[in-house]
C-alpha atoms as a PDB file:
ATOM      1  CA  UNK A   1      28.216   5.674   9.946  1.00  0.00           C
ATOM      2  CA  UNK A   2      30.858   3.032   9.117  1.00  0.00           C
ATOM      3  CA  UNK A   3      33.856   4.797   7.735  1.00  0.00           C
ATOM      4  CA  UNK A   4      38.039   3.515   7.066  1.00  0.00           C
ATOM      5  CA  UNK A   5      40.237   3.660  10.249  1.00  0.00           C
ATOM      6  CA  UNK A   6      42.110   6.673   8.946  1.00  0.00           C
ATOM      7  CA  UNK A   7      39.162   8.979   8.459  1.00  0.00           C
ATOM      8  CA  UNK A   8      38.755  11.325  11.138  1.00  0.00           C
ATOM      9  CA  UNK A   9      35.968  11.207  14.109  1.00  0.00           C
ATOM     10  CA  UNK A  10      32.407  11.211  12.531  1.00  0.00           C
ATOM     11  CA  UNK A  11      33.520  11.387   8.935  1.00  0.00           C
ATOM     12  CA  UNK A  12      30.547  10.708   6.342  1.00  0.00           C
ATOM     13  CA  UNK A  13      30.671   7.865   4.166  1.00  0.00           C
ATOM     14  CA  UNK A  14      28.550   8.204   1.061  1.00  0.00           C
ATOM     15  CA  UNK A  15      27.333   4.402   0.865  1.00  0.00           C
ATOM     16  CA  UNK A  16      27.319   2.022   4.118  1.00  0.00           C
ATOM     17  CA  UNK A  17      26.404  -2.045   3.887  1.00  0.00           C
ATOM     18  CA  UNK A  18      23.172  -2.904   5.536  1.00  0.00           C
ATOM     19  CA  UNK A  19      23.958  -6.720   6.326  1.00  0.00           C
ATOM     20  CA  UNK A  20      21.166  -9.105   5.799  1.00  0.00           C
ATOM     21  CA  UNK A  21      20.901 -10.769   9.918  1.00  0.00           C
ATOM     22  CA  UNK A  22      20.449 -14.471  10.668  1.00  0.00           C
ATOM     23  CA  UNK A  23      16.851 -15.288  11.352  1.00  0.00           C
ATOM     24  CA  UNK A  24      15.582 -13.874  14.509  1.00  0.00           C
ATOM     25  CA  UNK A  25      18.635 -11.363  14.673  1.00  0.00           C
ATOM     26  CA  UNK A  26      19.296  -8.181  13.802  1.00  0.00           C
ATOM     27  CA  UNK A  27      22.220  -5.286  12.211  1.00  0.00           C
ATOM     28  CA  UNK A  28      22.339  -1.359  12.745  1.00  0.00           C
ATOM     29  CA  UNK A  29      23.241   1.559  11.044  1.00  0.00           C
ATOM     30  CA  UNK A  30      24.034   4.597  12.684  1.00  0.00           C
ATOM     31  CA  UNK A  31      23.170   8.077  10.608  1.00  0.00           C
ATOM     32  CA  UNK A  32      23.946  10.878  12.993  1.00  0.00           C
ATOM     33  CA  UNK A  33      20.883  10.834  15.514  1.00  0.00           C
ATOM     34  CA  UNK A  34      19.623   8.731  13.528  1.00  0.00           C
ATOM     35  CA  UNK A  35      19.313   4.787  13.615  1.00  0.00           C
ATOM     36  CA  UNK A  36      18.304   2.091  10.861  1.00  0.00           C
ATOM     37  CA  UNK A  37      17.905  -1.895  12.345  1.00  0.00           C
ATOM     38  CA  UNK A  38      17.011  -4.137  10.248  1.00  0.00           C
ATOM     39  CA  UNK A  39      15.713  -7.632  11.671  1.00  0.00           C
ATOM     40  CA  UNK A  40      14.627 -10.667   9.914  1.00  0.00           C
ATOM     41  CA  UNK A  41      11.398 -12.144  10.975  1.00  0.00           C
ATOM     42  CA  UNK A  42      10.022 -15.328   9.797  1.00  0.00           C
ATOM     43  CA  UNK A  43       8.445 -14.527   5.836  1.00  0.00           C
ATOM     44  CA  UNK A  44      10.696 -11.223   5.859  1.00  0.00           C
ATOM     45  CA  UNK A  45      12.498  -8.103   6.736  1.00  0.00           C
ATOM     46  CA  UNK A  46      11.138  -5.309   9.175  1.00  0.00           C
ATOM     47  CA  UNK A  47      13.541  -2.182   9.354  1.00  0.00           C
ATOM     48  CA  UNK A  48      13.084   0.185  11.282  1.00  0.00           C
ATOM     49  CA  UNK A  49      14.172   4.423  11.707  1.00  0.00           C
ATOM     50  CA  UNK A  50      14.381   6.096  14.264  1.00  0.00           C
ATOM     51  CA  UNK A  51      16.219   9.562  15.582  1.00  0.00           C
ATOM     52  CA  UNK A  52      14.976   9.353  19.435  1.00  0.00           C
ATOM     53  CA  UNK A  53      11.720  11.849  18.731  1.00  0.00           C
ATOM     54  CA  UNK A  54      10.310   9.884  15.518  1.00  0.00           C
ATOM     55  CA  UNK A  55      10.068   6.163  14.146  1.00  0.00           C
ATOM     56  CA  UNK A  56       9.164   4.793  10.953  1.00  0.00           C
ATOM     57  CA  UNK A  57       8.721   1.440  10.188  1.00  0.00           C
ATOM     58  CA  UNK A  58       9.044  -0.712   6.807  1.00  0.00           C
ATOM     59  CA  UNK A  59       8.414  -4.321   5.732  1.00  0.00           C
ATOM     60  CA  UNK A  60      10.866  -5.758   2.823  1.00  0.00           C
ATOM     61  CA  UNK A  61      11.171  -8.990   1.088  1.00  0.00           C
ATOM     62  CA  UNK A  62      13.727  -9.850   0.196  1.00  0.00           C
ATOM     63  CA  UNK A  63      15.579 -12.197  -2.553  1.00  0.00           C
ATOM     64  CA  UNK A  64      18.159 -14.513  -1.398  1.00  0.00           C
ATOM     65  CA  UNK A  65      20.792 -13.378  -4.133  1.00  0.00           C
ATOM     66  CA  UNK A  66      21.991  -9.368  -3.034  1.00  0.00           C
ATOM     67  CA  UNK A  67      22.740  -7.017  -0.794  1.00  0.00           C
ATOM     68  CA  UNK A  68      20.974  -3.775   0.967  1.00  0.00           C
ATOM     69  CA  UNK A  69      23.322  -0.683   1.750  1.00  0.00           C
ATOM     70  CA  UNK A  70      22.375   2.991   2.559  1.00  0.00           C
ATOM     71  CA  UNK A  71      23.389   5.670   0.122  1.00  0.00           C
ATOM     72  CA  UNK A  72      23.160   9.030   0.862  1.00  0.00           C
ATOM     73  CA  UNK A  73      21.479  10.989  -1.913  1.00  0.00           C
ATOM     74  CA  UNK A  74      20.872  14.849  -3.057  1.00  0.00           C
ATOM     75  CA  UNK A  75      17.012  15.718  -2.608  1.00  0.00           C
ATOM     76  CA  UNK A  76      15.614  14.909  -6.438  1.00  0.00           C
ATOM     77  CA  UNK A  77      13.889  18.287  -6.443  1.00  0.00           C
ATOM     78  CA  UNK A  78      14.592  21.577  -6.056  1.00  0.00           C
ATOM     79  CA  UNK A  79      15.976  23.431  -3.135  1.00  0.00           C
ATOM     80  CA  UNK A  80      14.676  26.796  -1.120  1.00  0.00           C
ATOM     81  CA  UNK A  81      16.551  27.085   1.320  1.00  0.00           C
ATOM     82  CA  UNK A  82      15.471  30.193   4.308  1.00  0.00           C
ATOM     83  CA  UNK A  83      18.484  31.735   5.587  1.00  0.00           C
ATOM     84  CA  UNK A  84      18.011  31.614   9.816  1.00  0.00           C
ATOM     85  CA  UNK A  85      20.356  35.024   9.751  1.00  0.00           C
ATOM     86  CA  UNK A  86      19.418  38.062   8.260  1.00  0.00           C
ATOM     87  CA  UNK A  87      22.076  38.269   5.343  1.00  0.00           C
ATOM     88  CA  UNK A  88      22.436  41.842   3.543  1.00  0.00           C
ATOM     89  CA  UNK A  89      25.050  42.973   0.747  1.00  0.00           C
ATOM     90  CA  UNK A  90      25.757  46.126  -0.716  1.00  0.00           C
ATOM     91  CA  UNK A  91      25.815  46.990  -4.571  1.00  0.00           C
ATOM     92  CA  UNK A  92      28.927  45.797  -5.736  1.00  0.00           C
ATOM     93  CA  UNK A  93      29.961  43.442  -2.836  1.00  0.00           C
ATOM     94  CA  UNK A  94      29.914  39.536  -2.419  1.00  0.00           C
ATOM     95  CA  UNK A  95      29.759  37.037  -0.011  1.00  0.00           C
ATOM     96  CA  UNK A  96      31.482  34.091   0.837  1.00  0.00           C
ATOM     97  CA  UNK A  97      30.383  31.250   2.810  1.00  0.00           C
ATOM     98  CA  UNK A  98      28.917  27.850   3.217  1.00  0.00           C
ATOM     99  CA  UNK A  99      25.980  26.393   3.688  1.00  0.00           C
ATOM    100  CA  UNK A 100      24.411  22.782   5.392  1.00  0.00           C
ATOM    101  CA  UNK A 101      21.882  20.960   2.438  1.00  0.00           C
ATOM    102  CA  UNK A 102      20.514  17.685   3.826  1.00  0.00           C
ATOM    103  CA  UNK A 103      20.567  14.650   1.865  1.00  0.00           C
ATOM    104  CA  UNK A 104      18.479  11.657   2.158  1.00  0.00           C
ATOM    105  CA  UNK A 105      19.302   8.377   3.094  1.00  0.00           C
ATOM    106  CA  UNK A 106      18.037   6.224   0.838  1.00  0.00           C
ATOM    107  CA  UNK A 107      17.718   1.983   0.837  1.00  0.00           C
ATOM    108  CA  UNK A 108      19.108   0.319  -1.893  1.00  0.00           C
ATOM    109  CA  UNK A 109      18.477  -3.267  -3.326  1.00  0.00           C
ATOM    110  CA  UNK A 110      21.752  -4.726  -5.320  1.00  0.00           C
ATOM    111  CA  UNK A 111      21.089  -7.821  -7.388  1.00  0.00           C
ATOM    112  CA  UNK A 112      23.457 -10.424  -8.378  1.00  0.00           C
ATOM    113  CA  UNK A 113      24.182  -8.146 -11.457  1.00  0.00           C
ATOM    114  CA  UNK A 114      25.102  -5.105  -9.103  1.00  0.00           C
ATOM    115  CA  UNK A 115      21.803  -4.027 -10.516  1.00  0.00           C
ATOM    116  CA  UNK A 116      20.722  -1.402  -8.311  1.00  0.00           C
ATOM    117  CA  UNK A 117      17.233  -0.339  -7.021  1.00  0.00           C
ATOM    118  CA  UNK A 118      16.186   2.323  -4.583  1.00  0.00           C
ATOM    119  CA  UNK A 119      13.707   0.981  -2.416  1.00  0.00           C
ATOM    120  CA  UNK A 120      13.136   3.227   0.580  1.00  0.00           C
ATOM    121  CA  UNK A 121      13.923   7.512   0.150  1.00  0.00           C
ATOM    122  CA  UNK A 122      14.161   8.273   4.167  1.00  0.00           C
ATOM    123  CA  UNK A 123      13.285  11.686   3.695  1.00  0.00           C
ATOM    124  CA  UNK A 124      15.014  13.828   6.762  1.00  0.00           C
ATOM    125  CA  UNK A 125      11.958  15.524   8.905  1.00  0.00           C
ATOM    126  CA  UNK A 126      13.713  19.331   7.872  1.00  0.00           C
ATOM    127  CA  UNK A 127      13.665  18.554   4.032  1.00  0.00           C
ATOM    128  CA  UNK A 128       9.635  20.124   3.695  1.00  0.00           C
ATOM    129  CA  UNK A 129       8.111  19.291   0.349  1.00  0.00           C
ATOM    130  CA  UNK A 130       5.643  22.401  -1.312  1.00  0.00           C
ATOM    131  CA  UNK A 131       3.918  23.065  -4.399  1.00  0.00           C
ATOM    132  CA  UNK A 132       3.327  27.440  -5.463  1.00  0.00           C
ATOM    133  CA  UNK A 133       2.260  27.943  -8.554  1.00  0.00           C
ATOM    134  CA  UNK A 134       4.790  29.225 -10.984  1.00  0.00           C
ATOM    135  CA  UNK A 135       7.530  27.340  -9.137  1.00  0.00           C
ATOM    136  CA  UNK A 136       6.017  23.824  -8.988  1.00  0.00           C
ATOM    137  CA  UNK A 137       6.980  21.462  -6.656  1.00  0.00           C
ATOM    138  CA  UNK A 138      10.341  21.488  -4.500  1.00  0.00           C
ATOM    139  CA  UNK A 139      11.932  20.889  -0.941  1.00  0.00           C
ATOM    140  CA  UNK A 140      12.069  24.032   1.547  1.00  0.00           C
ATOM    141  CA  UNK A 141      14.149  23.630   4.371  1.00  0.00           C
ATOM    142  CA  UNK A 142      16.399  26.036   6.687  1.00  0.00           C
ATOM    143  CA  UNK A 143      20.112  26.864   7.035  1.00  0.00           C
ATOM    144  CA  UNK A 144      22.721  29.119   8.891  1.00  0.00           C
ATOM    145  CA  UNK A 145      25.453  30.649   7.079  1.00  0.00           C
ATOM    146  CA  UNK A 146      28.337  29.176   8.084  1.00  0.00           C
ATOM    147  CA  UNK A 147      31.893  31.438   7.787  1.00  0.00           C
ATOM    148  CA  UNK A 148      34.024  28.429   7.949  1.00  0.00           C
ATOM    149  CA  UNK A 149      34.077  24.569   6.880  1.00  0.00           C
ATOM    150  CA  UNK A 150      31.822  22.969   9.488  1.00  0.00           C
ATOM    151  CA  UNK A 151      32.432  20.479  11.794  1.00  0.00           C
ATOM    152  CA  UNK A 152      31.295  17.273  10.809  1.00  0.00           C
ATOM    153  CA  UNK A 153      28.690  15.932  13.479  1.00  0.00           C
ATOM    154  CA  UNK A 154      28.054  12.933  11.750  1.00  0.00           C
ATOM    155  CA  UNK A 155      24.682  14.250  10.328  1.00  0.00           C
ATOM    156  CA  UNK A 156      23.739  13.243   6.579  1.00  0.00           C
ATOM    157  CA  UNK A 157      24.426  16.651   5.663  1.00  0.00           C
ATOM    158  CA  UNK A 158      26.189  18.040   2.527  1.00  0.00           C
ATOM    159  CA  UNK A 159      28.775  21.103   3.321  1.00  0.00           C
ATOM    160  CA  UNK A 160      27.578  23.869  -0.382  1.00  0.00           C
ATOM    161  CA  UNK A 161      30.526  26.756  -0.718  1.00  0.00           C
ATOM    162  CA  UNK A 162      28.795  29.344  -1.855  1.00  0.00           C
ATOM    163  CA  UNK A 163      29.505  32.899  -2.979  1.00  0.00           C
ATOM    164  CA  UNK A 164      26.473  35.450  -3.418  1.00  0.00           C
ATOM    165  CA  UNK A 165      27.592  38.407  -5.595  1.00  0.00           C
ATOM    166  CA  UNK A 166      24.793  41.845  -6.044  1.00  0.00           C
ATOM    167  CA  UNK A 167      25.090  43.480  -9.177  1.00  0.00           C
ATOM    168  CA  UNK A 168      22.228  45.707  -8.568  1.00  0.00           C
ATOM    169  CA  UNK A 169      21.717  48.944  -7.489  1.00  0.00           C
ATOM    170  CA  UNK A 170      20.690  48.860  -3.792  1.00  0.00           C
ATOM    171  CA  UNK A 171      21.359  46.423  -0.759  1.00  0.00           C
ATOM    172  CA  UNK A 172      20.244  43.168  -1.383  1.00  0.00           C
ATOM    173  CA  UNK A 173      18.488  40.651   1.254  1.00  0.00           C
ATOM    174  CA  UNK A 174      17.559  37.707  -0.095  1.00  0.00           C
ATOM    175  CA  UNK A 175      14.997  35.397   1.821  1.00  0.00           C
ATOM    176  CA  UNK A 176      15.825  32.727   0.314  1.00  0.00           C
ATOM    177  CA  UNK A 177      18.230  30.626  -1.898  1.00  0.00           C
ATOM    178  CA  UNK A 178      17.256  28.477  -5.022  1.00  0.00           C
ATOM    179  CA  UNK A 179      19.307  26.044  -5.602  1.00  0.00           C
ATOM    180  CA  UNK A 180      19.419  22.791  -7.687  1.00  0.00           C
ATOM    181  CA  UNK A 181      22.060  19.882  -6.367  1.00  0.00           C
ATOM    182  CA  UNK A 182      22.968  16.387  -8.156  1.00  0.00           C
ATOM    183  CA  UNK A 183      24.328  13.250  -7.263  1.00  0.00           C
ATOM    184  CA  UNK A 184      27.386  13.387  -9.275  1.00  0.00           C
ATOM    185  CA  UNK A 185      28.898  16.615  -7.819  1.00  0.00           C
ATOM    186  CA  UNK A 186      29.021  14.895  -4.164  1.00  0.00           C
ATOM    187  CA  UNK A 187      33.001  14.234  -3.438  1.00  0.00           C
ATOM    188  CA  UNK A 188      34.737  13.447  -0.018  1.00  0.00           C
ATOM    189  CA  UNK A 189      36.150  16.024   1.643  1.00  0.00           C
ATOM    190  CA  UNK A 190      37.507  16.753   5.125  1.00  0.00           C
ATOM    191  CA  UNK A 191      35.357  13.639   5.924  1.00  0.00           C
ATOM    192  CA  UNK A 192      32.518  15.451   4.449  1.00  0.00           C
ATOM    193  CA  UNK A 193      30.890  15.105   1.389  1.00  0.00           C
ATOM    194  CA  UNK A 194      31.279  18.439  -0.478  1.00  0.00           C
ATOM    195  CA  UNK A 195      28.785  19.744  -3.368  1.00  0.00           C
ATOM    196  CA  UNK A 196      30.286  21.667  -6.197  1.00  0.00           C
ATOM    197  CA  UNK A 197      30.483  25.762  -5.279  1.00  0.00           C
ATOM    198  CA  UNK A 198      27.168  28.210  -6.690  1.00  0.00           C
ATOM    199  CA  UNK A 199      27.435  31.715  -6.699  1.00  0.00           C
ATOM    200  CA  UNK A 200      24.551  33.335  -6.913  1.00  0.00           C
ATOM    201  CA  UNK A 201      23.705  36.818  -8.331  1.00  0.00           C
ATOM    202  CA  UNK A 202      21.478  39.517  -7.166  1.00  0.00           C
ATOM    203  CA  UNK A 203      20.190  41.186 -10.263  1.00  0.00           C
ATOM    204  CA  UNK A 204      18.296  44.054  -8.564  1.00  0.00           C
ATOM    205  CA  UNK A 205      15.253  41.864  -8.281  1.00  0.00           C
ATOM    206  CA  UNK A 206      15.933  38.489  -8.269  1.00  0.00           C
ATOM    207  CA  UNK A 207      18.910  35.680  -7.687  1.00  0.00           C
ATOM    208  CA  UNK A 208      20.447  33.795 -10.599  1.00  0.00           C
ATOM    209  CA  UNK A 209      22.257  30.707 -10.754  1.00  0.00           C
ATOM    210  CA  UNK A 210      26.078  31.516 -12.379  1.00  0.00           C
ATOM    211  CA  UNK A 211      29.035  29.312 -13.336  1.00  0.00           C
ATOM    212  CA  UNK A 212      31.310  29.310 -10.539  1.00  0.00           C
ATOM    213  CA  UNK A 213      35.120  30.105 -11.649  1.00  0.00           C
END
């Protein structure tokens, strides 16, 4: 993505201009793998996605007064996210560590007035929405556990801190980890975009969402 001169290699930006071509031409954005053209035909817009294994394609029209970008969003529902290693802590112990959450890339219309208007959610292939009854409908994707700040590959990806604490009685494992993330906790850090830390609490049966101090 487009970032400042002074940010380092493959920094994140959290919102990127999508310029409007000349008829019969066409602009790029980069997102990791990932690429978004845009091209204006005669009546309208196509834009396409691609990451090399999968394309998408959209039709816009457009107004003559405003401007498209590409803002990169939390997921609007709720997170499981499967731990690829098996993670175990004693009774008593925490954890510390961090964790990838992938955000979407999402098309936005701004009017004249700066009003804006999401038009396209370009939902990442390993964000995988389900429905169980008693949890209702959220986003189930996978994650390593990650000892250090990560590397930034360029990937719309969101770097979570995250400290898992068990107060129970015998060695917890947990499959997986509920979370909940918001727009409005995303800062720039490291030339990543950071989410605010969770800890989580193993209560002898279950995890539990905790103010992070």
């Amino acid at each position: 993505m487009l970032v400042a001169p002074e940010d380092p290699p493959n920094a994140l930006a959290r919102v990127v201009p999508l310029a409007r071509p000349a008829m019969g031409a066409a602009s790029r954005v980069r997102l990791g793998r990932a690429e978004l053209v845009l091209e204006h035909t005669r009546g309208g817009y196509s834009l396409l996605w691609s990451d090399g294994r999968e394309a998408r394609r959209y039709v816009l029209g457009l107004g003559d007064r405003g401007q498209l970008s590409v803002e990169l969003r939390a997921p609007r529902l709720p997170l499981r996210i499967a731990l690829r290693e098996l993670v175990t802590i004693v009774p008593g112990a925490r954890l510390r560590g961090y964790l990838h959450v992938p955000l979407v890339p999402t098309v936005v219309w701004r009017d004249r007035l700066d009003h804006a208007q999401a038009l396209l959610e370009l939902l990442p292939p390993q964000l995988q929405g389900t429905w169980e009854e008693g949890l209702g409908t959220s986003f189930r994707c996978s994650a390593s556990w990650l000892v250090r700040f990560p590397y930034q590959s360029g990937e719309p990806l969101a770097v979570l801190p995250i400290r898992l604490y068990n107060v129970g009685e015998a060695p917890a494992s947990p499959a997986e980890l509920p979370l909940t993330v918001r727009d409005d906790e995303l800062h720039s850090l490291r030339g990543a975009l950071v989410l605010a830390p969770r800890r989580l609490v193993w209560h002898g049966d279950e995890l539990r969402t905790e103010g992070d101090s």
